[in-house]
PDB file of N, CA and C in Angstrom:
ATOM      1  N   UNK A   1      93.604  89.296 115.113  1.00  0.00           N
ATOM      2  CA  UNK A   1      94.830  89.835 114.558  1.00  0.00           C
ATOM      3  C   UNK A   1      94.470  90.981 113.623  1.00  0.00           C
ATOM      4  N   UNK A   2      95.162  92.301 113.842  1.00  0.00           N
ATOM      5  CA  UNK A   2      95.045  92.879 112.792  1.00  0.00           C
ATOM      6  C   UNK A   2      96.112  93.761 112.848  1.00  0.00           C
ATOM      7  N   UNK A   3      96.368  94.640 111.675  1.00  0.00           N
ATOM      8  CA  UNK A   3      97.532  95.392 111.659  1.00  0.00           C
ATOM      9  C   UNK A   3      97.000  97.188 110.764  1.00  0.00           C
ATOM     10  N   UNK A   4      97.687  97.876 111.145  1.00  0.00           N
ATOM     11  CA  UNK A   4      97.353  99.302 110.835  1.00  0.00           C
ATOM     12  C   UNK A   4      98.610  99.564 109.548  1.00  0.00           C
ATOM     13  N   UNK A   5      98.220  99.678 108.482  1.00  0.00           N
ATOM     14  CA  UNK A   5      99.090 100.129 107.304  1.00  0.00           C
ATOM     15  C   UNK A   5      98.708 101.191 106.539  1.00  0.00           C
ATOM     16  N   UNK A   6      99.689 102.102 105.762  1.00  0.00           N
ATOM     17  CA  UNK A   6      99.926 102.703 105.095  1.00  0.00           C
ATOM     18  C   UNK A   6     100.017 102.931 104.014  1.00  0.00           C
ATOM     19  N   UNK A   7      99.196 102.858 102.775  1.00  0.00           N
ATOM     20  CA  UNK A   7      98.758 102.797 101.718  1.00  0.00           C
ATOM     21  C   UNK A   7      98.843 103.702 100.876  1.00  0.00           C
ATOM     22  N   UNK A   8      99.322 104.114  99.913  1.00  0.00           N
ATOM     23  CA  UNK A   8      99.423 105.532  99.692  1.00  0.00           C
ATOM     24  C   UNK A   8      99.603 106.666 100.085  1.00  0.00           C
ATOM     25  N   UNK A   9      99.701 106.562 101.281  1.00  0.00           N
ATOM     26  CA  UNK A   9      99.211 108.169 102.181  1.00  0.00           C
ATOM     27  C   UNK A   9      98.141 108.222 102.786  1.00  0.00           C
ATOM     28  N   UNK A  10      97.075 106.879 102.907  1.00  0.00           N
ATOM     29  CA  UNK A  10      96.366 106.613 103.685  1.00  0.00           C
ATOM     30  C   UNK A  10      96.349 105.360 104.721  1.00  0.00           C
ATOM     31  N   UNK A  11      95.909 105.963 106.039  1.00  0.00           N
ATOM     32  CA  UNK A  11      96.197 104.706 106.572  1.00  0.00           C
ATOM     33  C   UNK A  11      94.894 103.556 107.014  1.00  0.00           C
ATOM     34  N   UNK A  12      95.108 102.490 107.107  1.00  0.00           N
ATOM     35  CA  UNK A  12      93.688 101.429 106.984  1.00  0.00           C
ATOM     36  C   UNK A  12      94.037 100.460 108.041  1.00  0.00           C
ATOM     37  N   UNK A  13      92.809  99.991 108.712  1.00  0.00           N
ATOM     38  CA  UNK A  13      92.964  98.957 109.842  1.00  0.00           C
ATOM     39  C   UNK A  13      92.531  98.026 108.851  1.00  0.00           C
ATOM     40  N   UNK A  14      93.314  96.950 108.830  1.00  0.00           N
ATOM     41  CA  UNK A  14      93.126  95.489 108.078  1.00  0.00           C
ATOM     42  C   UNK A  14      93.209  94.339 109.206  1.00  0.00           C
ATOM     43  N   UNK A  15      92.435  93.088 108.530  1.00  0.00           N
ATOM     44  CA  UNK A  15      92.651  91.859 108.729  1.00  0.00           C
ATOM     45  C   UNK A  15      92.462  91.237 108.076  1.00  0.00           C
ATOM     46  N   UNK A  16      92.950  90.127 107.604  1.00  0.00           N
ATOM     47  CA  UNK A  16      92.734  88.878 107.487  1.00  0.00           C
ATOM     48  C   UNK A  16      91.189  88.680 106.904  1.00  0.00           C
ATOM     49  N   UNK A  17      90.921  88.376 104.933  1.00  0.00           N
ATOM     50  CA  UNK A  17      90.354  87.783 104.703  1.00  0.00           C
ATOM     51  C   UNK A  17      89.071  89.258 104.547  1.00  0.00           C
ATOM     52  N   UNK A  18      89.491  90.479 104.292  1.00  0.00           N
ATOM     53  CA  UNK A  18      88.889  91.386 104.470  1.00  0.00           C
ATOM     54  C   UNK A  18      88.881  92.111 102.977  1.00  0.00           C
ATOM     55  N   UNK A  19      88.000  93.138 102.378  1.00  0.00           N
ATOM     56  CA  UNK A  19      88.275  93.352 101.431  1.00  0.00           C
ATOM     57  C   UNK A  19      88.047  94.842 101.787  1.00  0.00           C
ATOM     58  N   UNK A  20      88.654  95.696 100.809  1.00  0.00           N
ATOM     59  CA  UNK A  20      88.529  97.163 101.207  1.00  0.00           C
ATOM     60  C   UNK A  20      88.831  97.900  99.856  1.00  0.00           C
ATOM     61  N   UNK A  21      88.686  99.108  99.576  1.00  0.00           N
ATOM     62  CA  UNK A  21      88.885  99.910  98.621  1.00  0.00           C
ATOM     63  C   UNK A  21      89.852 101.098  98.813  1.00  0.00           C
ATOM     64  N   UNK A  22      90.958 100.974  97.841  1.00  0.00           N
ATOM     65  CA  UNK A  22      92.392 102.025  98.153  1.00  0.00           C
ATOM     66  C   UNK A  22      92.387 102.870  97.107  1.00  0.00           C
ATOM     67  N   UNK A  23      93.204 104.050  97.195  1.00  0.00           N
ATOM     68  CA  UNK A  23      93.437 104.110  96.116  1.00  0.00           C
ATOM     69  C   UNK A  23      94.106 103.800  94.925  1.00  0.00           C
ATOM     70  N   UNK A  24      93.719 104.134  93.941  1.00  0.00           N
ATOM     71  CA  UNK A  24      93.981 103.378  92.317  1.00  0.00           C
ATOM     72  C   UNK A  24      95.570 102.885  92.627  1.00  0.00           C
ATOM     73  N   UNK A  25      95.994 101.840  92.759  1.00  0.00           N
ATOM     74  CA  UNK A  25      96.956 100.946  92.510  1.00  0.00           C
ATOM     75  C   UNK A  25      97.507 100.189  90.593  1.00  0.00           C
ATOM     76  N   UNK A  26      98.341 100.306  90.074  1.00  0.00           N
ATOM     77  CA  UNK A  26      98.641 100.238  88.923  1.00  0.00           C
ATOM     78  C   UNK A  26      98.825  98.938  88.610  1.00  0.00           C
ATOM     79  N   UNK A  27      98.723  97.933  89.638  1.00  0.00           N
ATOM     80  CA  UNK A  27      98.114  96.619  89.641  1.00  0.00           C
ATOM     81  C   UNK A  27      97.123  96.025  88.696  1.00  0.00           C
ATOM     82  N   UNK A  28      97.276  95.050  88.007  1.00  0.00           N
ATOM     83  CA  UNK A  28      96.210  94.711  87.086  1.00  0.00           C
ATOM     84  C   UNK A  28      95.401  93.782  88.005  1.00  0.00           C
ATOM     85  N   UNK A  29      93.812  93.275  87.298  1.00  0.00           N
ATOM     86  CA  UNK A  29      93.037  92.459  88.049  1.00  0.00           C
ATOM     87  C   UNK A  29      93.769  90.944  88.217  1.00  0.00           C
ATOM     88  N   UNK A  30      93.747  90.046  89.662  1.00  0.00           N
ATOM     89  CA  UNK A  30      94.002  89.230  90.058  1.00  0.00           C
ATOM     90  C   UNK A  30      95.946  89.186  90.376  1.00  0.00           C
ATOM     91  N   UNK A  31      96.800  90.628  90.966  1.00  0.00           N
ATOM     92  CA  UNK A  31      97.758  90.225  90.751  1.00  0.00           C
ATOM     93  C   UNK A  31      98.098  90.368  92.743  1.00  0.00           C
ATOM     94  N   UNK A  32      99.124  89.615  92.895  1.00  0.00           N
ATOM     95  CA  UNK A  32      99.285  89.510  94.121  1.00  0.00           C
ATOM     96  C   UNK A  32      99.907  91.061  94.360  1.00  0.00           C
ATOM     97  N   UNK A  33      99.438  91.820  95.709  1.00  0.00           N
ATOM     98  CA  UNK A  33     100.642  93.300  95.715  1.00  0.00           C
ATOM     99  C   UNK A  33     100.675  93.092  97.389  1.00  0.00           C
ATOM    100  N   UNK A  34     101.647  93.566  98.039  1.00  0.00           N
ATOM    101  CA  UNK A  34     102.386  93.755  98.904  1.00  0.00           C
ATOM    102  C   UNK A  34     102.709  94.990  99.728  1.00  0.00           C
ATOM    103  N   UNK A  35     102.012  95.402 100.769  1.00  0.00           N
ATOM    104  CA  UNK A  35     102.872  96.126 101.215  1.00  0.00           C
ATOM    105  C   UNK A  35     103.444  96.307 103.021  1.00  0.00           C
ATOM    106  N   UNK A  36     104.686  97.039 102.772  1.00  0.00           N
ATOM    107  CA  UNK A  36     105.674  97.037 103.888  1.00  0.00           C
ATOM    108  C   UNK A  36     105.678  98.063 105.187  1.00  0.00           C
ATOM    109  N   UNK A  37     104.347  99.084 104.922  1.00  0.00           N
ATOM    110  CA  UNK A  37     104.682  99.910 105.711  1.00  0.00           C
ATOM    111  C   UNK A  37     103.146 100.086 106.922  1.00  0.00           C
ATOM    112  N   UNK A  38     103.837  98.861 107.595  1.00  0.00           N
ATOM    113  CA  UNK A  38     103.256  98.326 108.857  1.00  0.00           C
ATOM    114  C   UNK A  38     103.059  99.289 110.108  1.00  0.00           C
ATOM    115  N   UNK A  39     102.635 100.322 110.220  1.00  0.00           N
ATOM    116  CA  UNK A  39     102.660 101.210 111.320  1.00  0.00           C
ATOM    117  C   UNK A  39     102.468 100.324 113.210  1.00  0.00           C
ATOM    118  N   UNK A  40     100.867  99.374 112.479  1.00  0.00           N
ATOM    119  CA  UNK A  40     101.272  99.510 114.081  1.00  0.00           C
ATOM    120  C   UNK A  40     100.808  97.468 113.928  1.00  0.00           C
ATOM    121  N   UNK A  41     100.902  96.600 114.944  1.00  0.00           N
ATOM    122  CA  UNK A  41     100.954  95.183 114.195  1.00  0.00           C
ATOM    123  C   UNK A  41      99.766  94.448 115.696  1.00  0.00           C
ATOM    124  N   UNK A  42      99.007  93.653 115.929  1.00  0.00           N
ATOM    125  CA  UNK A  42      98.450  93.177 116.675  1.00  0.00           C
ATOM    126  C   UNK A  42      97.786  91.744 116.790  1.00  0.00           C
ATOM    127  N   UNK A  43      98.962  90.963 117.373  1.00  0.00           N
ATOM    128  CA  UNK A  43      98.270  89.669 117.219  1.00  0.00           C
ATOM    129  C   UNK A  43      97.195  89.232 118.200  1.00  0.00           C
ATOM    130  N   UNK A  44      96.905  90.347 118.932  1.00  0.00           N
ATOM    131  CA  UNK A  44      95.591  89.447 119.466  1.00  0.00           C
ATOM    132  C   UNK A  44      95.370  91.073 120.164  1.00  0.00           C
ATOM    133  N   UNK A  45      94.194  91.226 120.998  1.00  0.00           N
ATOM    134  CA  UNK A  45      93.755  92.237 121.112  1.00  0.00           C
ATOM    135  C   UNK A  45      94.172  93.249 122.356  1.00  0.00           C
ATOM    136  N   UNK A  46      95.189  92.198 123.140  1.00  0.00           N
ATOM    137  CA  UNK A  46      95.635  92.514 123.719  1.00  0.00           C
ATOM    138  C   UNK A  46      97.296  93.184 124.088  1.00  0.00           C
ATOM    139  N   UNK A  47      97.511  92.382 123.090  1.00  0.00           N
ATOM    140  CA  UNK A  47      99.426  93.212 122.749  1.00  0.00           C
ATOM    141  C   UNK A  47      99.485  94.050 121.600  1.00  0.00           C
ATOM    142  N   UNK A  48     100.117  95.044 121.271  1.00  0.00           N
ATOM    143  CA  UNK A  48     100.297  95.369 120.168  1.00  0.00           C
ATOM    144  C   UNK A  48     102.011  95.992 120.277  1.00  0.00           C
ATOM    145  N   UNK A  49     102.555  96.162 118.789  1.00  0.00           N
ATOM    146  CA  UNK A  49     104.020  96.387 118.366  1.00  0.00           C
ATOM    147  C   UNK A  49     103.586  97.590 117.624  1.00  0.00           C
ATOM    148  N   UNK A  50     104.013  98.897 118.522  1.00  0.00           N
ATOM    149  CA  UNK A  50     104.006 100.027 117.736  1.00  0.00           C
ATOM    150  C   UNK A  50     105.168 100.307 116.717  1.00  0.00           C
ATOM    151  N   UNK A  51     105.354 101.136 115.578  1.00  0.00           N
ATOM    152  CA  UNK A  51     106.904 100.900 114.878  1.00  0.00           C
ATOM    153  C   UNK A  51     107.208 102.644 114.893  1.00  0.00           C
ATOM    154  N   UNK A  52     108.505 102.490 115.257  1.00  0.00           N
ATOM    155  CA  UNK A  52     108.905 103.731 114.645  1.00  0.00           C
ATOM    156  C   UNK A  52     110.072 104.207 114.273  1.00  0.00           C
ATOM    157  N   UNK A  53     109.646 104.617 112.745  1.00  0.00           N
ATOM    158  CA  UNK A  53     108.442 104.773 112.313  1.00  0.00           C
ATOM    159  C   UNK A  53     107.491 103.271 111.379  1.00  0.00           C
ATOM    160  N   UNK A  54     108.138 102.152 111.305  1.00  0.00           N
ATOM    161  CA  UNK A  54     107.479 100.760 110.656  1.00  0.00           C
ATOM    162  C   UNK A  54     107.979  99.964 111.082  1.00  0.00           C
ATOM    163  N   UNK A  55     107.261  98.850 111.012  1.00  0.00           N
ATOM    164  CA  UNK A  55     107.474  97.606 111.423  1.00  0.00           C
ATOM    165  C   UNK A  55     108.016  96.782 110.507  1.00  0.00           C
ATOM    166  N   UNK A  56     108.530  95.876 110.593  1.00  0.00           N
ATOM    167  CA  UNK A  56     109.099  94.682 109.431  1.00  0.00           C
ATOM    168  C   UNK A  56     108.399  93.358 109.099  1.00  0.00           C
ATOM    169  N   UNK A  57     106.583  94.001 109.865  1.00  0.00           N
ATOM    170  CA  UNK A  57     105.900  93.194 109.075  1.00  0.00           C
ATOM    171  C   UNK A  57     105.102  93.671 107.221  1.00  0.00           C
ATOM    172  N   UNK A  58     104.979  92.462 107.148  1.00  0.00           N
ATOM    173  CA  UNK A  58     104.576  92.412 105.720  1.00  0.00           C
ATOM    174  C   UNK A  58     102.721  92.254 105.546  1.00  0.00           C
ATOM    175  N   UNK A  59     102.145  93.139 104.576  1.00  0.00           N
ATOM    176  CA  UNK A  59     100.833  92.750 104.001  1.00  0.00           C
ATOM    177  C   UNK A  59     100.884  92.049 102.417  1.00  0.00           C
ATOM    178  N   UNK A  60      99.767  90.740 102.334  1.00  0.00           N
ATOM    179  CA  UNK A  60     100.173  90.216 101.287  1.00  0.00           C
ATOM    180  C   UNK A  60      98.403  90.702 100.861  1.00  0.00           C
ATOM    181  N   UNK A  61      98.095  91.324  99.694  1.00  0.00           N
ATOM    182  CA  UNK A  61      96.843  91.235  99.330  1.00  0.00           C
ATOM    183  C   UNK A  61      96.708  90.960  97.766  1.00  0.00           C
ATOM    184  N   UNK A  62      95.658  90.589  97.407  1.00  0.00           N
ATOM    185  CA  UNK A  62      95.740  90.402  96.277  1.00  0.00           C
ATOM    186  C   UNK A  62      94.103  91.572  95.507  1.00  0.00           C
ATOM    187  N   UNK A  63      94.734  92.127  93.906  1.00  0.00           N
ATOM    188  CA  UNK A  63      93.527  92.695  93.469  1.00  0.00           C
ATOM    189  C   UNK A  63      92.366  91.966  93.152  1.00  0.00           C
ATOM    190  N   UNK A  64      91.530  92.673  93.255  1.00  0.00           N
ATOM    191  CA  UNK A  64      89.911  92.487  93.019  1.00  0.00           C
ATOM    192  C   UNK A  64      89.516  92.832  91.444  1.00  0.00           C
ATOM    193  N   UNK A  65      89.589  94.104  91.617  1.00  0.00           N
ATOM    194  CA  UNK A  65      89.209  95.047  90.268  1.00  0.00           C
ATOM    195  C   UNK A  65      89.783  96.735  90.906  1.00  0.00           C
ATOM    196  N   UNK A  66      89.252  96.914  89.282  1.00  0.00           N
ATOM    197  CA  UNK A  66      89.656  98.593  89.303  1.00  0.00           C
ATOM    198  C   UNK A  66      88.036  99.027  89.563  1.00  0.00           C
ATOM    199  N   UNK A  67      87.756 100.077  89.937  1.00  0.00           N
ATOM    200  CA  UNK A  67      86.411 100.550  90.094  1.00  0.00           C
ATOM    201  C   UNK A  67      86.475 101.884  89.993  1.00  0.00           C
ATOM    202  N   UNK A  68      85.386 102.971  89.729  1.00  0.00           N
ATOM    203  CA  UNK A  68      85.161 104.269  90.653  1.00  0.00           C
ATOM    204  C   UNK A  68      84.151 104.881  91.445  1.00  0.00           C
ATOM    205  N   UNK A  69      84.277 105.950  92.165  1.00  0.00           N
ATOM    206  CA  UNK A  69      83.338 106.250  92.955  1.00  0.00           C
ATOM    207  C   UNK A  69      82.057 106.645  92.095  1.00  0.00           C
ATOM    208  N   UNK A  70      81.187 107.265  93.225  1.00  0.00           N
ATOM    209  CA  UNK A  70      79.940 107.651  92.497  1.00  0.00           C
ATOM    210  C   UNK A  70      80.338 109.683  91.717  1.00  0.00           C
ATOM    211  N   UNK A  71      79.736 110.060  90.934  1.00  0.00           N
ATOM    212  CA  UNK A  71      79.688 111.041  90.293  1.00  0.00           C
ATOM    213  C   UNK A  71      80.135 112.031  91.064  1.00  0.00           C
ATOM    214  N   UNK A  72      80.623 113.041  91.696  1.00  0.00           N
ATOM    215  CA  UNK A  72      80.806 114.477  92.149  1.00  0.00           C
ATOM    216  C   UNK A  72      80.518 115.843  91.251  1.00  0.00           C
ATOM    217  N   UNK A  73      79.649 116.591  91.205  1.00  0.00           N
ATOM    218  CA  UNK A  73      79.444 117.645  90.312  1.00  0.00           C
ATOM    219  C   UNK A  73      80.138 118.328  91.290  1.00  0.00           C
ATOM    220  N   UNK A  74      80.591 119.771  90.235  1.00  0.00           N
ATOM    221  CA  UNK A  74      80.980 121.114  90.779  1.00  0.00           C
ATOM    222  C   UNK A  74      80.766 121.991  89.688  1.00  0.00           C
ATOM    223  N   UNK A  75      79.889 122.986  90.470  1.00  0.00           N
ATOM    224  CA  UNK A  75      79.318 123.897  89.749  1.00  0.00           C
ATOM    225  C   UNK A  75      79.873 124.988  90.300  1.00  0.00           C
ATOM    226  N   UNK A  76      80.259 125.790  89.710  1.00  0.00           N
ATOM    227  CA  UNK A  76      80.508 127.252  89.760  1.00  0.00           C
ATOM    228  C   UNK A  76      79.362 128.499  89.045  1.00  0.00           C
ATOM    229  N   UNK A  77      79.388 129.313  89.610  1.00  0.00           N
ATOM    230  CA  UNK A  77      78.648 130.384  88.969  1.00  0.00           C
ATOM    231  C   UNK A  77      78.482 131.721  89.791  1.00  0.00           C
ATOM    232  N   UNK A  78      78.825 132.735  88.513  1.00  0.00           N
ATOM    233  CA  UNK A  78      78.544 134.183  89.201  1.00  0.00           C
ATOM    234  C   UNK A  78      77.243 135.308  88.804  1.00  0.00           C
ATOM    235  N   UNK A  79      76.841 135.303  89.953  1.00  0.00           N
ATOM    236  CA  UNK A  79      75.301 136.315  89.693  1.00  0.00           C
ATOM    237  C   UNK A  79      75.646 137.207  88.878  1.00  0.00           C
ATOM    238  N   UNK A  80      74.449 137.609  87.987  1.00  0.00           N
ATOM    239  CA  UNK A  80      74.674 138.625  86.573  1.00  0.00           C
ATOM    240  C   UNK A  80      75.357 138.891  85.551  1.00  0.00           C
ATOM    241  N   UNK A  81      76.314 137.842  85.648  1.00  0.00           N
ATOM    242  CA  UNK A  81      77.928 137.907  84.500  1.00  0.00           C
ATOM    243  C   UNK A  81      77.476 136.962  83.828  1.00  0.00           C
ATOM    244  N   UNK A  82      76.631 136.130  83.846  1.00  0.00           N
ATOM    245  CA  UNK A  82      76.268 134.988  82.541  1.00  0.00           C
ATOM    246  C   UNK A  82      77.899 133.749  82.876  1.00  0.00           C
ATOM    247  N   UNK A  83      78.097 133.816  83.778  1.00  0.00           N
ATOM    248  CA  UNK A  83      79.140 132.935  84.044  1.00  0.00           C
ATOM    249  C   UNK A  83      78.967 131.361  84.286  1.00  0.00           C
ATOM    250  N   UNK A  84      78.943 130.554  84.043  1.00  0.00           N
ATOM    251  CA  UNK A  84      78.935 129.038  84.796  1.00  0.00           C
ATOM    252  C   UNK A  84      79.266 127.946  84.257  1.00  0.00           C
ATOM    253  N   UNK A  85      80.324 126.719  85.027  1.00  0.00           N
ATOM    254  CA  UNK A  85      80.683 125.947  84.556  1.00  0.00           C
ATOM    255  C   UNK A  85      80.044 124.758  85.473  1.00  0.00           C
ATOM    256  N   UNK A  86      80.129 123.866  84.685  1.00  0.00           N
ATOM    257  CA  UNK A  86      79.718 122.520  85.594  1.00  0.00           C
ATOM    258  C   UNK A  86      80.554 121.263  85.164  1.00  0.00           C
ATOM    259  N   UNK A  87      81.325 121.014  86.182  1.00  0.00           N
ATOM    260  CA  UNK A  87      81.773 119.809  85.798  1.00  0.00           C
ATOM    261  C   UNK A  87      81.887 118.647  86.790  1.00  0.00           C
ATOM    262  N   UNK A  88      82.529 117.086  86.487  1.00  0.00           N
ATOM    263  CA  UNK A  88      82.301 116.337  87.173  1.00  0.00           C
ATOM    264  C   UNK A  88      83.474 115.696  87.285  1.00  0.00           C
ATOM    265  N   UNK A  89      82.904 114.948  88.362  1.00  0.00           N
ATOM    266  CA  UNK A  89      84.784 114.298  88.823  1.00  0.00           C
ATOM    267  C   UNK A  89      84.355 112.625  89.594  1.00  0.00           C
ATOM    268  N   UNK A  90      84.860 111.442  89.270  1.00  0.00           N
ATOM    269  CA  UNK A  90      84.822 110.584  89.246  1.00  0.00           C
ATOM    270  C   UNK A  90      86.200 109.633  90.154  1.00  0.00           C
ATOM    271  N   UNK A  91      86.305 109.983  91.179  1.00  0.00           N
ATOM    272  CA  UNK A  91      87.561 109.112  92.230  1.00  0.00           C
ATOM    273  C   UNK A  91      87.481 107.498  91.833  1.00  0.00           C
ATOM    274  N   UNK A  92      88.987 107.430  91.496  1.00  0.00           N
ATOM    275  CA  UNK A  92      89.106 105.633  91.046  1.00  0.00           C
ATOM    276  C   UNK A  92      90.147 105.260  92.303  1.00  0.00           C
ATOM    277  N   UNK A  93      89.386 103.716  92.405  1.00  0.00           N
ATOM    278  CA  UNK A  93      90.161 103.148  93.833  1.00  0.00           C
ATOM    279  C   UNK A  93      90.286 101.809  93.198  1.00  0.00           C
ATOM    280  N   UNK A  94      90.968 101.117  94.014  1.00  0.00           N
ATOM    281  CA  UNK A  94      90.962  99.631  93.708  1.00  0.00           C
ATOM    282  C   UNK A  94      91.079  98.485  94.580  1.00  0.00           C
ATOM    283  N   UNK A  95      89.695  97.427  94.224  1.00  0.00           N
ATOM    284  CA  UNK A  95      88.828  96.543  95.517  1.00  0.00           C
ATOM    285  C   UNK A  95      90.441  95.879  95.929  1.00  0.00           C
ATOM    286  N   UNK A  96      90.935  95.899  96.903  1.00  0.00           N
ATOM    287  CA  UNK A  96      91.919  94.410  97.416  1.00  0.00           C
ATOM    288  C   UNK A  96      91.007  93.870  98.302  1.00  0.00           C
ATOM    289  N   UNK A  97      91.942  92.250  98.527  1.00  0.00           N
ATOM    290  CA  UNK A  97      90.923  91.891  99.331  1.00  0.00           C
ATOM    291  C   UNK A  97      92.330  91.086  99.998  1.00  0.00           C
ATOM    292  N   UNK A  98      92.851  91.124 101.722  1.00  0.00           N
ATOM    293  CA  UNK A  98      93.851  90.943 102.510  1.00  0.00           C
ATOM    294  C   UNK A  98      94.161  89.367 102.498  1.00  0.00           C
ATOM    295  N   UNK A  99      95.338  88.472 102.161  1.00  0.00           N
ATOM    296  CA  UNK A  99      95.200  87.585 102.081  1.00  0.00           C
ATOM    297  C   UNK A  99      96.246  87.191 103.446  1.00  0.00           C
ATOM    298  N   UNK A 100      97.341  87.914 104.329  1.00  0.00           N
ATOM    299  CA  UNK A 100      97.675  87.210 104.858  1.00  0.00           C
ATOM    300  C   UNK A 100      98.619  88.468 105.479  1.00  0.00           C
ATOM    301  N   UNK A 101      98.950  88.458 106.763  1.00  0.00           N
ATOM    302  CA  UNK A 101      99.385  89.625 108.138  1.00  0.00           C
ATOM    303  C   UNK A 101     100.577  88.833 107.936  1.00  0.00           C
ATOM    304  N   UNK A 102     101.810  89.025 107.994  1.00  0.00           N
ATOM    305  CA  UNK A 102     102.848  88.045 108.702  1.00  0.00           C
ATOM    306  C   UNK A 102     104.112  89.475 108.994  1.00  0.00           C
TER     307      UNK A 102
END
């Protein structure tokens, strides 16, 4: 079983008992979150329920933690002008882990 959802503006193949990293959700640690926008639904590997544009199934997951990625520098700089900046950038996501397709 698994189902294709919509997460922010990203979309993720889930199942059952799976854990994955989204983006930052305003969810605190251990709270149940939900979501509705089921694109495509598959109870076995052989049928699937395309929606359009969603299905009226439900994802039940619950949080993990807040986390972030690893470091990103960006450096800029221009030959002979004494110019350059460097800075860094840090992407925050947050662990769910899928508790139930219905």
């Amino acid at each position: 079983m698994f189902a294709i959802v919509d997460i922010k503006g990203v979309q993720y193949k889930v199942q059952e008992n799976q854990k994955l990293y989204v983006p930052k959700l305003a969810e605190e640690k251990g709270k149940k979150v939900e979501f509705d926008n089921v694109l495509v639904y598959s109870p076995d590997d052989t049928s699937f329920e395309i929606g359009s544009p969603v299905l009226k199934h439900k994802i039940e997951a619950t949080v993990l933690e807040q986390v972030k990625d690893d470091k990103v520098i960006v450096f800029k700089k221009k030959k002979r002008k004494g110019y350059k900046v460097k800075k860094g950038h840090r992407q925050q996501f947050t662990k769910i882990s899928i508790d139930k397709i219905s």
